[in-house]
C-alpha atoms as a PDB file:
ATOM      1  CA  UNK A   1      -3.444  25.859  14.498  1.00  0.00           C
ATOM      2  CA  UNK A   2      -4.561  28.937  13.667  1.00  0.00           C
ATOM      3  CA  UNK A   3      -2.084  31.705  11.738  1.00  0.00           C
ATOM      4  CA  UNK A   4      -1.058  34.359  13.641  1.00  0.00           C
ATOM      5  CA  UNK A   5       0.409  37.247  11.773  1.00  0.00           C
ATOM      6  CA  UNK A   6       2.794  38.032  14.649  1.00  0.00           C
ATOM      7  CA  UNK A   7       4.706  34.772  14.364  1.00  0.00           C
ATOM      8  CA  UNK A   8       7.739  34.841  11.978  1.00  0.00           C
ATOM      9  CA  UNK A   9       6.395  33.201   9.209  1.00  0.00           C
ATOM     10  CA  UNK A  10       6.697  29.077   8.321  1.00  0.00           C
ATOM     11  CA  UNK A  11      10.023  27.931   6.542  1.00  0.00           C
ATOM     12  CA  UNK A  12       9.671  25.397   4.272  1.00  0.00           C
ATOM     13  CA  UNK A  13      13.028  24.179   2.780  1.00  0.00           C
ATOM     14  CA  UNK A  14      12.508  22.906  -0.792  1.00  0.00           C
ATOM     15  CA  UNK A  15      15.966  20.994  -2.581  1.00  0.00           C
ATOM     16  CA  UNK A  16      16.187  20.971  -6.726  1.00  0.00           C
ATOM     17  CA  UNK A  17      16.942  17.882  -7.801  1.00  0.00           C
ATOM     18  CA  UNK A  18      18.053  17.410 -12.468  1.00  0.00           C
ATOM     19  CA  UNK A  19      20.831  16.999 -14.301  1.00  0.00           C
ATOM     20  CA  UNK A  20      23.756  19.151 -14.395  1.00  0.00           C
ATOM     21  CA  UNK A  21      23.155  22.384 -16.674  1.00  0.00           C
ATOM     22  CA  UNK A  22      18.984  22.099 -16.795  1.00  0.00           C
ATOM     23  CA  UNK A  23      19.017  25.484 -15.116  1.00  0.00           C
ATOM     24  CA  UNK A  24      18.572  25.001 -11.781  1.00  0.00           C
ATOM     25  CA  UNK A  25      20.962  27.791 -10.707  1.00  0.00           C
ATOM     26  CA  UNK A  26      19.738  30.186 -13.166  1.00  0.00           C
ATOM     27  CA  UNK A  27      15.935  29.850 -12.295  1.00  0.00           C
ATOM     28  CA  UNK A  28      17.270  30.446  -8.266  1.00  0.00           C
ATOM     29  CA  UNK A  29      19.224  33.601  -9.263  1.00  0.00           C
ATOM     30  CA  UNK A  30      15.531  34.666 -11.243  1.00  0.00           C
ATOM     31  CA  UNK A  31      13.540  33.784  -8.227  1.00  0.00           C
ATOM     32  CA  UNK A  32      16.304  36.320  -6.631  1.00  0.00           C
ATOM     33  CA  UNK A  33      15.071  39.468  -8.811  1.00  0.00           C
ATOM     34  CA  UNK A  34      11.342  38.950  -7.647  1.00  0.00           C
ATOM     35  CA  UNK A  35      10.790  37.366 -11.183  1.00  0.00           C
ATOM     36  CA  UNK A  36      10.156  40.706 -12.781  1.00  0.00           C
ATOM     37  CA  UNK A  37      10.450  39.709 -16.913  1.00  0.00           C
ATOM     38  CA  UNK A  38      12.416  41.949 -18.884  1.00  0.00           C
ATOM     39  CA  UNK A  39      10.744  44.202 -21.437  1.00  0.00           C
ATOM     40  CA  UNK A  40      10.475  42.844 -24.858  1.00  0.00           C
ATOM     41  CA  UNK A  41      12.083  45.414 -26.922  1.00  0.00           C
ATOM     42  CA  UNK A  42      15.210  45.251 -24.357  1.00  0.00           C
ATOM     43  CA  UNK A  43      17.794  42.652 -24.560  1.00  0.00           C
ATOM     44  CA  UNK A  44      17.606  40.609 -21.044  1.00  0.00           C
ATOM     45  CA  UNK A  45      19.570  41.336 -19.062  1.00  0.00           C
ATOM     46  CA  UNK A  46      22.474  39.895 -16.931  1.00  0.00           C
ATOM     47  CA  UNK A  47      20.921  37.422 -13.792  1.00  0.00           C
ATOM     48  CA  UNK A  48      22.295  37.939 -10.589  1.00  0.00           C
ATOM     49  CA  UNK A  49      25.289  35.505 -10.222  1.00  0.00           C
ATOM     50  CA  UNK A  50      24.562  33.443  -6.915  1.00  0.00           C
ATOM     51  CA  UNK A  51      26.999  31.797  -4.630  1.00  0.00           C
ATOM     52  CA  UNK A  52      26.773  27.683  -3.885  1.00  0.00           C
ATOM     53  CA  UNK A  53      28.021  28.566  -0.576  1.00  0.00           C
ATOM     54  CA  UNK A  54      25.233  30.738   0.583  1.00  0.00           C
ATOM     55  CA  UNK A  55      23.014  28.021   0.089  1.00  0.00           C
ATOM     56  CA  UNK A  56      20.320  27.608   1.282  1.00  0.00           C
ATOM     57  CA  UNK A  57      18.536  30.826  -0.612  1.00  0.00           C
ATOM     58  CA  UNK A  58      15.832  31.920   0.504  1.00  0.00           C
ATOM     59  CA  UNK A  59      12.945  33.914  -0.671  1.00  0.00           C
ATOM     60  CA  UNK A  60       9.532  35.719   0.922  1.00  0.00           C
ATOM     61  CA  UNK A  61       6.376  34.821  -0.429  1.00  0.00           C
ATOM     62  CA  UNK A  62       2.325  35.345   0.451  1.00  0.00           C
ATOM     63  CA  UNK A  63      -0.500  33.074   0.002  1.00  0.00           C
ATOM     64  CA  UNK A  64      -4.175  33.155   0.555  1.00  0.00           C
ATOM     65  CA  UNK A  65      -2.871  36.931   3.252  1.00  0.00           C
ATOM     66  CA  UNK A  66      -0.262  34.493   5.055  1.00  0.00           C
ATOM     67  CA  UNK A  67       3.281  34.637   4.345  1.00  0.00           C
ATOM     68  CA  UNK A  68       6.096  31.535   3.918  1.00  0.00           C
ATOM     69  CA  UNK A  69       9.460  31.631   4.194  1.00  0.00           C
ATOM     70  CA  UNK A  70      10.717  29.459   0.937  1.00  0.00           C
ATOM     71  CA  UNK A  71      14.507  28.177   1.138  1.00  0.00           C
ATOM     72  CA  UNK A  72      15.993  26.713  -2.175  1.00  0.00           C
ATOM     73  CA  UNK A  73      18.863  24.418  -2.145  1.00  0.00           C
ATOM     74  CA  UNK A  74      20.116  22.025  -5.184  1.00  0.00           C
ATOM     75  CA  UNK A  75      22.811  19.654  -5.776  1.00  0.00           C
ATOM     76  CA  UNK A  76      25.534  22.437  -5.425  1.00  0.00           C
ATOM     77  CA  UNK A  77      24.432  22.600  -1.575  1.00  0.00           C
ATOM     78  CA  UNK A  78      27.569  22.963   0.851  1.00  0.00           C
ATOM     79  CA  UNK A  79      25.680  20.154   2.729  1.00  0.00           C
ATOM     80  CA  UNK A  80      25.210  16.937   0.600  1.00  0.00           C
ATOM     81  CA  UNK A  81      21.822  16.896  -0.386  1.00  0.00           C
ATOM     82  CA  UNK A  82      21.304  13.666   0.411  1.00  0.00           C
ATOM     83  CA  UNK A  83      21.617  14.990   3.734  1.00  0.00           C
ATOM     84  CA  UNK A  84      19.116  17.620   3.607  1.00  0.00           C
ATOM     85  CA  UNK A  85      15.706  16.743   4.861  1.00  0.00           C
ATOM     86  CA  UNK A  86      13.576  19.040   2.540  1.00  0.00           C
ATOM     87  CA  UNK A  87       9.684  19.653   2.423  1.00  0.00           C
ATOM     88  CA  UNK A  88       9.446  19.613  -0.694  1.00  0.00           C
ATOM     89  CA  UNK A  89      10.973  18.518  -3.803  1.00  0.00           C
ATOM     90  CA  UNK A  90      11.298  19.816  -7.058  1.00  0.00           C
ATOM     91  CA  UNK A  91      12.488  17.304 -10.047  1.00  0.00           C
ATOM     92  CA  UNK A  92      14.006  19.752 -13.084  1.00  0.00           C
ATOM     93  CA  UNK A  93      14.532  18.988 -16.619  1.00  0.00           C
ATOM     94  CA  UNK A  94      15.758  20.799 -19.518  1.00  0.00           C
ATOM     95  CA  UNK A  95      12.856  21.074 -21.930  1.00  0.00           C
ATOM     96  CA  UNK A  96      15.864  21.334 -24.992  1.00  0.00           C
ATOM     97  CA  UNK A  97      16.997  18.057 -23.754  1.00  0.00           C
ATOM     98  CA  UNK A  98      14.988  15.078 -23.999  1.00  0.00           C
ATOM     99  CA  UNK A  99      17.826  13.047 -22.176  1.00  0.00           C
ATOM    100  CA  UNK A 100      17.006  15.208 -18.785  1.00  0.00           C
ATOM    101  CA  UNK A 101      14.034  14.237 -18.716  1.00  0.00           C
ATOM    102  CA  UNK A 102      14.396  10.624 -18.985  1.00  0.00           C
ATOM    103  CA  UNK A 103      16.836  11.091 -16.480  1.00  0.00           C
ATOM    104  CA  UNK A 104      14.049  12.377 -13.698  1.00  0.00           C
ATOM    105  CA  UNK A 105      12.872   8.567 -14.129  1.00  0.00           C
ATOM    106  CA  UNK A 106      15.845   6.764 -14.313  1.00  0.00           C
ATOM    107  CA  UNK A 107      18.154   8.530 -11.792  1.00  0.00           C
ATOM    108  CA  UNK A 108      16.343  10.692  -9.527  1.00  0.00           C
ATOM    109  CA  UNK A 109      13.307   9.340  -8.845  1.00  0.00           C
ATOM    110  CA  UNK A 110      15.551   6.426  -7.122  1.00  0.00           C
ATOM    111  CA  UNK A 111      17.126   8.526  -5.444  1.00  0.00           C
ATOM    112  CA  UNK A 112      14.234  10.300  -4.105  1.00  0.00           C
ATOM    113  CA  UNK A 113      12.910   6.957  -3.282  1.00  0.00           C
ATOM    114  CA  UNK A 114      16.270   6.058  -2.024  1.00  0.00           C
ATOM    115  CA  UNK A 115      17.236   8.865   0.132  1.00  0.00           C
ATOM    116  CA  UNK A 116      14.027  10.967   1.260  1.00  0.00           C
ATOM    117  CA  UNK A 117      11.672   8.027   2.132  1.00  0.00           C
ATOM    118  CA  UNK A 118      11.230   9.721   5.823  1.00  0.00           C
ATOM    119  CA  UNK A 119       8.071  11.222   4.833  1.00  0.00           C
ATOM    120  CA  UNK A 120       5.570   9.513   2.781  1.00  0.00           C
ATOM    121  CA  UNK A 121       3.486  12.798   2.260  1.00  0.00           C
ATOM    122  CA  UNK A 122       6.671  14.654   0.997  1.00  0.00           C
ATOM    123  CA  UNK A 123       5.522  16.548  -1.964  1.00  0.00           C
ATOM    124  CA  UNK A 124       7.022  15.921  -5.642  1.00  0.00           C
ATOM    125  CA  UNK A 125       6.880  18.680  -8.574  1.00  0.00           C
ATOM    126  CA  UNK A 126       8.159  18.044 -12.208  1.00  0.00           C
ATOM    127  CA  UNK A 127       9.454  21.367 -13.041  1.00  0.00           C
ATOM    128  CA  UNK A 128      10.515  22.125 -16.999  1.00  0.00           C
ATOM    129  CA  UNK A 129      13.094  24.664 -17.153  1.00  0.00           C
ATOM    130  CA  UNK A 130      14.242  26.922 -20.636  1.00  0.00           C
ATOM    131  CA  UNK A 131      10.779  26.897 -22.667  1.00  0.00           C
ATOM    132  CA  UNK A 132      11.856  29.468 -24.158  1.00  0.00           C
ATOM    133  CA  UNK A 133      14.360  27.370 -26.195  1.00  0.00           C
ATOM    134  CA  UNK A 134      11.537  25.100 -26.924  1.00  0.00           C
ATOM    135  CA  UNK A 135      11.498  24.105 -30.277  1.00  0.00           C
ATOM    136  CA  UNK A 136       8.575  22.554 -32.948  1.00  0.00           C
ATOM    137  CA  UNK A 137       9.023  19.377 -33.939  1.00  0.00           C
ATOM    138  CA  UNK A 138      10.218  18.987 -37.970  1.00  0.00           C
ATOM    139  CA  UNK A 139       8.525  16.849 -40.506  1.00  0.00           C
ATOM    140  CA  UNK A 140      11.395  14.338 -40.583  1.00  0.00           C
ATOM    141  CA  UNK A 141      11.795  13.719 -36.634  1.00  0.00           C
ATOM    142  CA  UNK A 142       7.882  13.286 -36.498  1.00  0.00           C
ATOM    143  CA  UNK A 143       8.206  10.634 -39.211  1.00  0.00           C
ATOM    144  CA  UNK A 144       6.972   7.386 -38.872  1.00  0.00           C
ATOM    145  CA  UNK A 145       6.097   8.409 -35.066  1.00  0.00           C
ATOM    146  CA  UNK A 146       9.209  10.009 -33.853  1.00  0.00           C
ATOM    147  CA  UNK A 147       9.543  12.420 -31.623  1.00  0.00           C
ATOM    148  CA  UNK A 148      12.154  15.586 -31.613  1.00  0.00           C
ATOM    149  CA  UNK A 149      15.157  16.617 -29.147  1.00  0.00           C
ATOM    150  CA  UNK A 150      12.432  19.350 -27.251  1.00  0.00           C
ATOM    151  CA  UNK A 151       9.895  17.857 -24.799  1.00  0.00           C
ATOM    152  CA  UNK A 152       6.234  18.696 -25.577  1.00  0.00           C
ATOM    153  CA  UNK A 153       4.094  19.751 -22.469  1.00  0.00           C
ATOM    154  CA  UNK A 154       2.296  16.371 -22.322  1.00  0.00           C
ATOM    155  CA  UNK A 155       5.110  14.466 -22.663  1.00  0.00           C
ATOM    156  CA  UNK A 156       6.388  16.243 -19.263  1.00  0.00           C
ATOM    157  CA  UNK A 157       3.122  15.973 -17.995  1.00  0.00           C
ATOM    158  CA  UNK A 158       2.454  12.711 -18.750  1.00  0.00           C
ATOM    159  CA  UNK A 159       5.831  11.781 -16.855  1.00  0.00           C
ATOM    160  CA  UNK A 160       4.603  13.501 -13.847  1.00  0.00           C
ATOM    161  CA  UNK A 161       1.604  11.336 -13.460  1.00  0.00           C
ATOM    162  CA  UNK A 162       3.751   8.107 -14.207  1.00  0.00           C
ATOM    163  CA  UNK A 163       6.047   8.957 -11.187  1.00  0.00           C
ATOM    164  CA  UNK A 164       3.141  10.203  -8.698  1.00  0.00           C
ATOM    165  CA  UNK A 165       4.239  13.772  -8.764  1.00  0.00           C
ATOM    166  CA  UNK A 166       2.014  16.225  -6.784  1.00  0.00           C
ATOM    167  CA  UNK A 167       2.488  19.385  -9.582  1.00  0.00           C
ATOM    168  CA  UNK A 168       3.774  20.101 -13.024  1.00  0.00           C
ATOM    169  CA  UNK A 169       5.261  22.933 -14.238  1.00  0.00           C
ATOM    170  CA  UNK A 170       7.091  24.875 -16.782  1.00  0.00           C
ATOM    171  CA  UNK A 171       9.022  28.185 -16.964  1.00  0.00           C
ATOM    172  CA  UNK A 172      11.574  30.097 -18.621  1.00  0.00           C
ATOM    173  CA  UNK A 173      14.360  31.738 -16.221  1.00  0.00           C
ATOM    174  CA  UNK A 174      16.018  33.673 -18.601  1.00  0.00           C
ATOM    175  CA  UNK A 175      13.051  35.292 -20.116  1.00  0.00           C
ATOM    176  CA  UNK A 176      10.812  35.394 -16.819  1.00  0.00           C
ATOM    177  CA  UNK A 177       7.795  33.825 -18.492  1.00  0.00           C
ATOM    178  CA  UNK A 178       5.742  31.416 -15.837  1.00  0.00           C
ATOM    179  CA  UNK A 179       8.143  31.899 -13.323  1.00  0.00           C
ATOM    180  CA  UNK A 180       5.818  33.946 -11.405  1.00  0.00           C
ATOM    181  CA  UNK A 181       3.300  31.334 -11.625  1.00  0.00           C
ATOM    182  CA  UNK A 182       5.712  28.690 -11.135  1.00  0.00           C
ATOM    183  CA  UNK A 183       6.713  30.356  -7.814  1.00  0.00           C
ATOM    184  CA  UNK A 184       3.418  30.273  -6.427  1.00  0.00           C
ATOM    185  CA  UNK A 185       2.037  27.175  -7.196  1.00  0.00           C
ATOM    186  CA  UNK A 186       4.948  26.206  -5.180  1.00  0.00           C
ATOM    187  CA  UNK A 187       3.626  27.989  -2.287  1.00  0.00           C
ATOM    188  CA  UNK A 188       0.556  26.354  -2.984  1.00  0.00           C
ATOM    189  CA  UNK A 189       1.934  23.237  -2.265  1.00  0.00           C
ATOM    190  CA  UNK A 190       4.325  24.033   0.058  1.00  0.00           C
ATOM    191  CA  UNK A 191       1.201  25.482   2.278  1.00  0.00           C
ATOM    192  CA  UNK A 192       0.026  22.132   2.357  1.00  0.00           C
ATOM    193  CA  UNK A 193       3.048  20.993   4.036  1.00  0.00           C
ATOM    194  CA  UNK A 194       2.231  22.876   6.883  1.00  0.00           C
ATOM    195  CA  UNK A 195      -1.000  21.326   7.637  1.00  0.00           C
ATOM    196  CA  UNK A 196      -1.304  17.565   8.793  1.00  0.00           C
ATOM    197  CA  UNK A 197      -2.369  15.452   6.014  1.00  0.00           C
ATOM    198  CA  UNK A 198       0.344  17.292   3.752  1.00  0.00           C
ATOM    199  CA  UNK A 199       0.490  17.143   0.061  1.00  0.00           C
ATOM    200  CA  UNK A 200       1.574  13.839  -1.696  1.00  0.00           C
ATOM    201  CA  UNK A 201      -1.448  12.223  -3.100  1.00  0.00           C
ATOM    202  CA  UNK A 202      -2.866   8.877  -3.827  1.00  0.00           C
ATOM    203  CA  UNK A 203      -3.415  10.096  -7.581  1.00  0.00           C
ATOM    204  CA  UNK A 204      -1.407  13.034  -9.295  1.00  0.00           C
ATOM    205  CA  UNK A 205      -2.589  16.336  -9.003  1.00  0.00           C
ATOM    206  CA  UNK A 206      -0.308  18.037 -11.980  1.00  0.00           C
ATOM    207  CA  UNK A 207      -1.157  21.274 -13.625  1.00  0.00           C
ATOM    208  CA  UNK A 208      -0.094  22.223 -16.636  1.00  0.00           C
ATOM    209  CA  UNK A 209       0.402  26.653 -16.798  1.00  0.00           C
END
């Protein structure tokens, strides 16, 4: 169908789905500023404490001169989420905690599998949240082919393709770095869900910013 700038414009609900503390509410309450990044020689500053209640949230974005209505809701919805029947679904992971992102594998990909199996095109992102607490691995946890408590970008990457994810992403709520970017490669995606092949693919289509 053709866009018409007249019509209100598509909602596309989107549900976070990670362990508790990865920073799902804090990247939402960033998303809530317009993702402006603070300046460097100020301290950041304080986010905007949202309210679980007044889920979902939902933010205004364009793409390609057509706008989308983006709603966020997470596991702290007022509505079980495993009632929710989202577009589009974002898997987040702690970068500082390797144990978060295991857990994207071992608990919520079942229950993605589980739960939102209405829609075989539903689209899947692996989001990383805190780089900015990213760390280099040392000498001794890189011994003998071990790897440190931080998650590389390949190793989140790499997950992604295992699992069949559509995108791959990092950011940094606190700072603002790639949120921006983050943000609308979601409404790349999400776009795609308005059309009628939608977005999940055969083969992984992850990208790496």
């Amino acid at each position: 169908m053709p866009y018409d700038p007249l019509l209100p414009p598509p909602e596309v609900s989107i549900l976070l789905l990670g362990d508790d503390d990865v920073g799902k509410s804090t990247f939402l309450s960033r998303l809530s500023l317009g993702i402006r990044p603070h300046d460097d020689d100020l301290p950041p500053y304080a986010l905007p404490q949202l309210r679980d209640e007044d889920q979902p949230f939902t933010f205004n974005v364009s793409l390609y001169n057509r706008g989308y209505s983006l709603a966020f809701s997470d596991t702290a919805s007022p509505t079980s989420y495993t009632l929710l029947r989202p577009d589009f679904i974002v898997l987040c992971y702690d970068i500082s905690r390797r144990a978060t992102l295991e857990s994207l594998r071992s608990r919520w990909l079942p229950v993605v599998n589980s739960h939102f199996n209405y829609d075989e095109a539903l689209p899947v992102m692996v989001l990383g949240l805190k780089r900015d607490l990213r760390r280099e691995w040392t000498d001794e946890e890189k011994r003998d082919g071990g790897r440190g408590e931080c998650v590389m970008p390949q190793e989140g990457l790499g997950l992604a393709t295992e699992m069949l994810c559509d995108r791959y992403a990092e950011c940094s709520a606190v700072t603002g770095e790639l949120c921006k970017e983050v943000l609308e490669d979601v409404a790349r995606t999400c776009a795609k869900t308005t059309t009628e092949k939608g977005a999940k693919s055969q083969v992984a289509h992850c990208l790496v910013m």
